[in-house]
Protein backbone atom coordinates (compact mmCIF):
# COMPACT_ATOMS: atom_id res chain seq x y z
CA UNK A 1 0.00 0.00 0.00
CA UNK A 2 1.89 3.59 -0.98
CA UNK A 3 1.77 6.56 1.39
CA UNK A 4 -1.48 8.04 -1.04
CA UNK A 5 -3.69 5.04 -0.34
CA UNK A 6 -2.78 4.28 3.40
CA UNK A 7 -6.33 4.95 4.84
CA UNK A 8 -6.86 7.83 7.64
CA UNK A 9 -6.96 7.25 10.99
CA UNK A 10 -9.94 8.54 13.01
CA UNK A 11 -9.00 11.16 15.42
CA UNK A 12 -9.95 10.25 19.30
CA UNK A 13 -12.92 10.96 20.83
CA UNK A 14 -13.11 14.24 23.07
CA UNK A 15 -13.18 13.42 26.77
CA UNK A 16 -16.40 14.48 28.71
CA UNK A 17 -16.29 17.13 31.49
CA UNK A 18 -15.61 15.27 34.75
CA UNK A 19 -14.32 11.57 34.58
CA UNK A 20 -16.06 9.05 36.71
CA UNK A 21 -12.52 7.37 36.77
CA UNK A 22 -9.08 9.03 36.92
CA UNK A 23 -6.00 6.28 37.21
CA UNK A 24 -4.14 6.01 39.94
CA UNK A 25 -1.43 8.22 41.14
CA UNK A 26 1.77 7.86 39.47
CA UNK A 27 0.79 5.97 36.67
CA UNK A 28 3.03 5.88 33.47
CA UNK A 29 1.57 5.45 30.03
CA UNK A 30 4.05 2.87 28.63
CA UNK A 31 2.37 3.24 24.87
CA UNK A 32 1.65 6.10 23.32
CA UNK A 33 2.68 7.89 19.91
CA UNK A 34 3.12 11.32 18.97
CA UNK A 35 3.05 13.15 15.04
CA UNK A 36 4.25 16.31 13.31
CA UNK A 37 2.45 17.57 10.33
CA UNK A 38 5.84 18.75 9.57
CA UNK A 39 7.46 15.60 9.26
CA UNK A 40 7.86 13.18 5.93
CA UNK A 41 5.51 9.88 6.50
CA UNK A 42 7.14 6.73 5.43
CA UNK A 43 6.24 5.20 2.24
CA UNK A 44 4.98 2.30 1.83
CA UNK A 45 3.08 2.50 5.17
CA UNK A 46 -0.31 0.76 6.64
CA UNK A 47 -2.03 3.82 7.50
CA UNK A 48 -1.69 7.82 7.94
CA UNK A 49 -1.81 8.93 11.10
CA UNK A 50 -3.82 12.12 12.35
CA UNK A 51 -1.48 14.96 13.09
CA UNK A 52 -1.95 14.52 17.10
CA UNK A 53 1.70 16.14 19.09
CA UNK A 54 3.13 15.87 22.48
CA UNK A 55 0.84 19.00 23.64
CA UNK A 56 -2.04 16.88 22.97
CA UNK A 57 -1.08 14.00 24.82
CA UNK A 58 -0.05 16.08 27.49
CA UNK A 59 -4.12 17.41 27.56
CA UNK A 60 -5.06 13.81 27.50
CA UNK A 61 -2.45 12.63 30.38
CA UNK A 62 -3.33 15.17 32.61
CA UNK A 63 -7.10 14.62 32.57
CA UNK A 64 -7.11 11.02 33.03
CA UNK A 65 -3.94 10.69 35.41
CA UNK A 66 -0.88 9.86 33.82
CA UNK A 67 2.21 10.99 35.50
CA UNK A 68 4.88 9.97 33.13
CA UNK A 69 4.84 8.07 29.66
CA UNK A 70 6.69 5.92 26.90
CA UNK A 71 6.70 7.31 23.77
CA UNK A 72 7.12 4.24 20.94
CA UNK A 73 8.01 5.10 17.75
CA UNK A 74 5.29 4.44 15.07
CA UNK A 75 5.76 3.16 11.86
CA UNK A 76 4.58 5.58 9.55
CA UNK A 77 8.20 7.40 10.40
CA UNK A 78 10.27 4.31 9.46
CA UNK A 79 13.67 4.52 10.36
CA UNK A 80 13.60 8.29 11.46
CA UNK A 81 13.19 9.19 15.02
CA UNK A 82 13.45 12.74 15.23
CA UNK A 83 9.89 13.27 15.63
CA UNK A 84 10.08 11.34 18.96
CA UNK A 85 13.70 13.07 20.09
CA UNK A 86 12.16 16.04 20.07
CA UNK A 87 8.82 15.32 21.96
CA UNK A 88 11.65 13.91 24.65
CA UNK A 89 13.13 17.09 24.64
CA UNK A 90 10.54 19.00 25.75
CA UNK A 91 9.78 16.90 28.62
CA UNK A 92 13.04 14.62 29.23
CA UNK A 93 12.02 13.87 33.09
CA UNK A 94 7.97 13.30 32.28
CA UNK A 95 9.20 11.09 29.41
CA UNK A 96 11.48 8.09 27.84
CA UNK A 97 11.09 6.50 24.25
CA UNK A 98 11.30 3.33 22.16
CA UNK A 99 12.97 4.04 18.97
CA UNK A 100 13.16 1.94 15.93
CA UNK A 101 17.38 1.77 14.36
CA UNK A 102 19.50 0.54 11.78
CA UNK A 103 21.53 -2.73 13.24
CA UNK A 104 24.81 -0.72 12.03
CA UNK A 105 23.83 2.07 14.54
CA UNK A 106 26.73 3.21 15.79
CA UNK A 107 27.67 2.97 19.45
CA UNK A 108 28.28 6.55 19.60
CA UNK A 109 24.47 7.35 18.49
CA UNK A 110 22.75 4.26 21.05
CA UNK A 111 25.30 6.49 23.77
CA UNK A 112 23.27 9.94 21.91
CA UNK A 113 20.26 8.54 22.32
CA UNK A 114 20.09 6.75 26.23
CA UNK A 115 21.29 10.76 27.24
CA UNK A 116 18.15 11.82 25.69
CA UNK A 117 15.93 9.15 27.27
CA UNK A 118 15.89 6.12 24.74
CA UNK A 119 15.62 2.79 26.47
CA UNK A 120 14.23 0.47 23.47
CA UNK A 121 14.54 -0.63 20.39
CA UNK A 122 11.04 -1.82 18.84
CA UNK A 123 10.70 -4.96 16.16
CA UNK A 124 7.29 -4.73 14.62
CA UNK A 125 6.51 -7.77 12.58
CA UNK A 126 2.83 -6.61 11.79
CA UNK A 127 3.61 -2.68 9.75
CA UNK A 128 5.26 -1.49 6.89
CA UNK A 129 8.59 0.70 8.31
CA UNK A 130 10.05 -1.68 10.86
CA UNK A 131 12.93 -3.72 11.74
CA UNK A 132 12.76 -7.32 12.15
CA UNK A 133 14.09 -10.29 14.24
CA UNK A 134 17.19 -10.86 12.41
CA UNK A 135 18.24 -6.93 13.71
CA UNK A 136 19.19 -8.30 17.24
CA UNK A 137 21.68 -9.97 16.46
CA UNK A 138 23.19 -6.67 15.67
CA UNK A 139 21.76 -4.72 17.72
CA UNK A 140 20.57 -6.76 21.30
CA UNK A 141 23.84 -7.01 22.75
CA UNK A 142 24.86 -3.41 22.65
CA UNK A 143 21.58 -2.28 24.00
CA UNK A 144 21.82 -4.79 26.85
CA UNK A 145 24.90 -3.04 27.72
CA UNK A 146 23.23 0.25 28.14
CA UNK A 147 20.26 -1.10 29.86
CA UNK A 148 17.62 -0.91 27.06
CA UNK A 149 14.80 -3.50 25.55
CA UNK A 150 13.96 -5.18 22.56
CA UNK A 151 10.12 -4.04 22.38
CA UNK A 152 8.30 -6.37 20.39
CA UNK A 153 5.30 -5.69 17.98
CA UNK A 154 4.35 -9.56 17.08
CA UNK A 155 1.68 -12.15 17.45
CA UNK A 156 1.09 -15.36 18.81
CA UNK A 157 2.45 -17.58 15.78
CA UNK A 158 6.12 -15.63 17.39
CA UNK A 159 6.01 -16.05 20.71
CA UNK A 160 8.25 -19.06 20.47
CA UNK A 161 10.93 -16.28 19.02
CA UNK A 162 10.47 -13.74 21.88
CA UNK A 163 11.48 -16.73 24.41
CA UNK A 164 14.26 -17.62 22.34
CA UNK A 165 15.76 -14.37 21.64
CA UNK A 166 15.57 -12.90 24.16
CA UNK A 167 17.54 -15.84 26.23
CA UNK A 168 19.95 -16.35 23.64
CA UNK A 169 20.68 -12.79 24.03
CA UNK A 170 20.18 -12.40 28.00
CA UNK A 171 18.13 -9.38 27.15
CA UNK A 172 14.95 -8.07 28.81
CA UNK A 173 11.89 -8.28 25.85
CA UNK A 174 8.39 -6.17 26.09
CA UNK A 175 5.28 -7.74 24.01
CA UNK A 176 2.63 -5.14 22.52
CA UNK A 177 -0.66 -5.85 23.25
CA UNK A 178 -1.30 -9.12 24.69
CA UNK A 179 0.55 -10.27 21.64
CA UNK A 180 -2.24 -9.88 19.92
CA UNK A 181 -4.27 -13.06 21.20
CA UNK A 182 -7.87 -13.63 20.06
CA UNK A 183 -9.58 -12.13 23.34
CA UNK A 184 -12.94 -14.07 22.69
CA UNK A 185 -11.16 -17.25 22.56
CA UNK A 186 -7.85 -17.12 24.00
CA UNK A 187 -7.06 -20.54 25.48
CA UNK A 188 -4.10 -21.09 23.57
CA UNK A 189 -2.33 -18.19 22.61
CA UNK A 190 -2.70 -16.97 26.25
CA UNK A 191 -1.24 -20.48 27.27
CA UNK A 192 1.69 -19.96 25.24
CA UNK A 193 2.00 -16.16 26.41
CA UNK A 194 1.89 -17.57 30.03
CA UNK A 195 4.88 -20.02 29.14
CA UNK A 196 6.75 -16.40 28.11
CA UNK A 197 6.35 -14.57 31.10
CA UNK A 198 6.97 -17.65 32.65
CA UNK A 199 11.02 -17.14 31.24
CA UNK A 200 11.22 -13.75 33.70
CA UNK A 201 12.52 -12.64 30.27
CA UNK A 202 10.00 -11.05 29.21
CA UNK A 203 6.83 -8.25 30.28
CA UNK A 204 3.62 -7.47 28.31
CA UNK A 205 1.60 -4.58 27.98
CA UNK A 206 -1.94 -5.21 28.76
CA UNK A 207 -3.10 -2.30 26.19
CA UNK A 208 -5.30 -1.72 23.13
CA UNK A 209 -8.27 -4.62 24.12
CA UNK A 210 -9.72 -3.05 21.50
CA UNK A 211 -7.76 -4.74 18.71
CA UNK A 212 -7.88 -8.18 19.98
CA UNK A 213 -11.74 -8.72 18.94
CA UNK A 214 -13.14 -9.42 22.21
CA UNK A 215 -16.92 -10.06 23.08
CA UNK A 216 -18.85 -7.16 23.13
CA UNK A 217 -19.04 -6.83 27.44
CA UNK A 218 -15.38 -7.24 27.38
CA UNK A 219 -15.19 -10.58 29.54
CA UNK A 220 -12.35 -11.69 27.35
CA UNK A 221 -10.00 -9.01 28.64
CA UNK A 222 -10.99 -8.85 31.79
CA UNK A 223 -10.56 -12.71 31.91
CA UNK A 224 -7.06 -12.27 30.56
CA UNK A 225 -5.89 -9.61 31.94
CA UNK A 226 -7.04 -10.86 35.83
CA UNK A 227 -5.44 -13.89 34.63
CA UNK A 228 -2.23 -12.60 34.09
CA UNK A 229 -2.11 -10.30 37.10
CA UNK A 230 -2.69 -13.46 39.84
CA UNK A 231 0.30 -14.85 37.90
CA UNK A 232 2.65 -11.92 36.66
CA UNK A 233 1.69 -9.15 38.32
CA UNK A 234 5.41 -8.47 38.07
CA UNK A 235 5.66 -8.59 33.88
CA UNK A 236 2.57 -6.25 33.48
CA UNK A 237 2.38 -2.87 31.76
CA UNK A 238 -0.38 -0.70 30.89
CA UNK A 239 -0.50 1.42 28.08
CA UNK A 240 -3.30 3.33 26.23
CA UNK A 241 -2.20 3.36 23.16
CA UNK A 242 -2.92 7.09 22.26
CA UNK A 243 -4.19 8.14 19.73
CA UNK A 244 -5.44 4.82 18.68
CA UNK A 245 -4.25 4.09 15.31
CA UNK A 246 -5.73 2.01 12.84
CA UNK A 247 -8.87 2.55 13.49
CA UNK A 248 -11.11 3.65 10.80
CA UNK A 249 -14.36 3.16 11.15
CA UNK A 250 -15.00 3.36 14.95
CA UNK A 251 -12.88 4.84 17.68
CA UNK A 252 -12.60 3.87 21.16
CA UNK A 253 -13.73 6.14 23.63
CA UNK A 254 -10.66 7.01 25.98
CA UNK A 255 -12.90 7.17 29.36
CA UNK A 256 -14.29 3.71 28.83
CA UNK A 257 -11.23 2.14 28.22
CA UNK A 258 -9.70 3.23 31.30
CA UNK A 259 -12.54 1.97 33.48
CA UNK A 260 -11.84 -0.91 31.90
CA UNK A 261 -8.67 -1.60 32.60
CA UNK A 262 -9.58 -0.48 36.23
CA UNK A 263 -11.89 -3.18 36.07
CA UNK A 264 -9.76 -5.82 34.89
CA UNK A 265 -6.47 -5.00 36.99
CA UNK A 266 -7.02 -6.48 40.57
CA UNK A 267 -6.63 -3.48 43.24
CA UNK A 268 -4.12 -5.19 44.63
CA UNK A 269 -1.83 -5.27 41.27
CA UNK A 270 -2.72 -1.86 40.41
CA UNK A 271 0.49 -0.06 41.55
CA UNK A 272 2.58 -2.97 40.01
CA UNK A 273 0.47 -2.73 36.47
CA UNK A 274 0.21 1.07 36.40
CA UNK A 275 3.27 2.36 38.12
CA UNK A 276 6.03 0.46 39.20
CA UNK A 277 6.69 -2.58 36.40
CA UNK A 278 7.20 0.86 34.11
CA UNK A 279 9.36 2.81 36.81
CA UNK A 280 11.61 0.37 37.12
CA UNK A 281 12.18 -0.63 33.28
CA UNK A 282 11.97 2.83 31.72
CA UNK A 283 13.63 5.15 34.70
CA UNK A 284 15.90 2.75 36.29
CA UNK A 285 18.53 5.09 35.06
């Protein structure tokens, strides 16, 4: 698909006045993309993005809760992260970021790039503009020497990989989106995402339910995601997943989406799942 027939993304919905549900204090966003109208989109690409910037995430953060937040890079920018560098600049202690690289990188630009808040490297297997498995074996062991992540944008069918790479490489590994599992029937992909987390390897982000065709009162996610949390509290990450790419013809509405998560999270893993799984990966230096 070129750049001039990647569809449009709907823009999000507009928050109502007072939210029945804020999240809880100190919680980091550990998904979330940013745009400039200014900047070149990658071509081919899978979609075009609306033109939403770090001011109007900060809007959305500060009306729902968020303290701090990840910014991943998307893949409509490809291989060029200065969008995201400069949304770190303006707010380098509120924010850290997830870049996508070159393996030949040099070690001089991964050293640029941890001063400036960097602490990933994404693989997405599912959009046009990525990097894929075979980059680690570039890339992984330098970033483990700086502290960083191999993010990983993949479903089920390469969960076997995540394990494996991320042992053979003694390097820390973040799944997007409940790796995609079918959220109406998710017996075995969430058995084989267990046997993951399972490693200590490897976290997942418990974001974007809305891609994972769930039934329509949600008992698939909250089924998962309470699941998980009695198991791995530890490996858990939330994420919102602003602004919600992808979607086209209906958008998810931002307040019930957090009361959702609310409701899925057990109160007693909420400061592990909102807050401190994400302090410690993203701001342990």
């Amino acid at each position: 698909m070129s750049g001039a027939e990647a569809p449009r993304c709907l823009p999000p919905i507009a928050l109502p006045g007072p939210l029945e549900q804020r999240l809880p204090a100190g919680t980091i966003d550990s998904h979330f993309h940013v745009f400039d109208p200014a900047a070149p989109l990658n071509t081919p690409r899978s979609y075009t993005p609306q033109m939403l910037t770090l001011a109007d995430w900060l809007v959305y953060a500060d009306r729902v809760g968020i303290d701090r937040g990840v910014l991943v890079q998307p893949s409509v920018y490809g291989l060029d992260n200065s969008v995201l560098l400069a949304a770190l600049a303006q707010a380098p202690h509120r924010l850290r970021g997830v870049v996508v690289i070159a393996p030949e990188t040099s070690d001089a630009e991964l050293q640029r790039l941890d001063g400036m808040g960097v602490r990933g490297v994404r693989i997405n297997l599912r959009n046009k503009g990525g990097i894929g498995l075979d980059a680690m074996a570039a890339l992984a062991p330098r970033i483990r020497a700086l502290g960083w992540h191999v993010q990983f944008q993949v479903g089920p069918d390469n969960l076997a990989d995540v394990t494996a790479l991320t042992a053979q490489y003694g390097i820390t590994g973040v799944i997007d989106h409940l790796a995609f599992l079918p959220l109406a029937a998710p017996a075995a992909a969430l058995d084989a995402l267990s046997r993951v987390l399972d490693s200590g390897q490897v976290l997942v982000k418990i974001s974007a339910p809305y891609r994972l065709g769930d039934t329509a009162d949600h008992a698939g996610y909250r089924h998962v995601v309470g699941g998980l949390a009695s198991r791995h509290a530890e490996r858990l990450l939330w994420g919102s997943d602003w602004p919600h790419t992808e979607l086209f013809d209906t958008m998810v509405d931002d307040a019930a989406l957090i009361a959702l998560s609310l409701a899925a999270a057990p109160s007693t893993a909420q400061h592990q799942l909102f807050s401190q799984n994400a302090t410690s990966l993203y701001w342990s230096h």
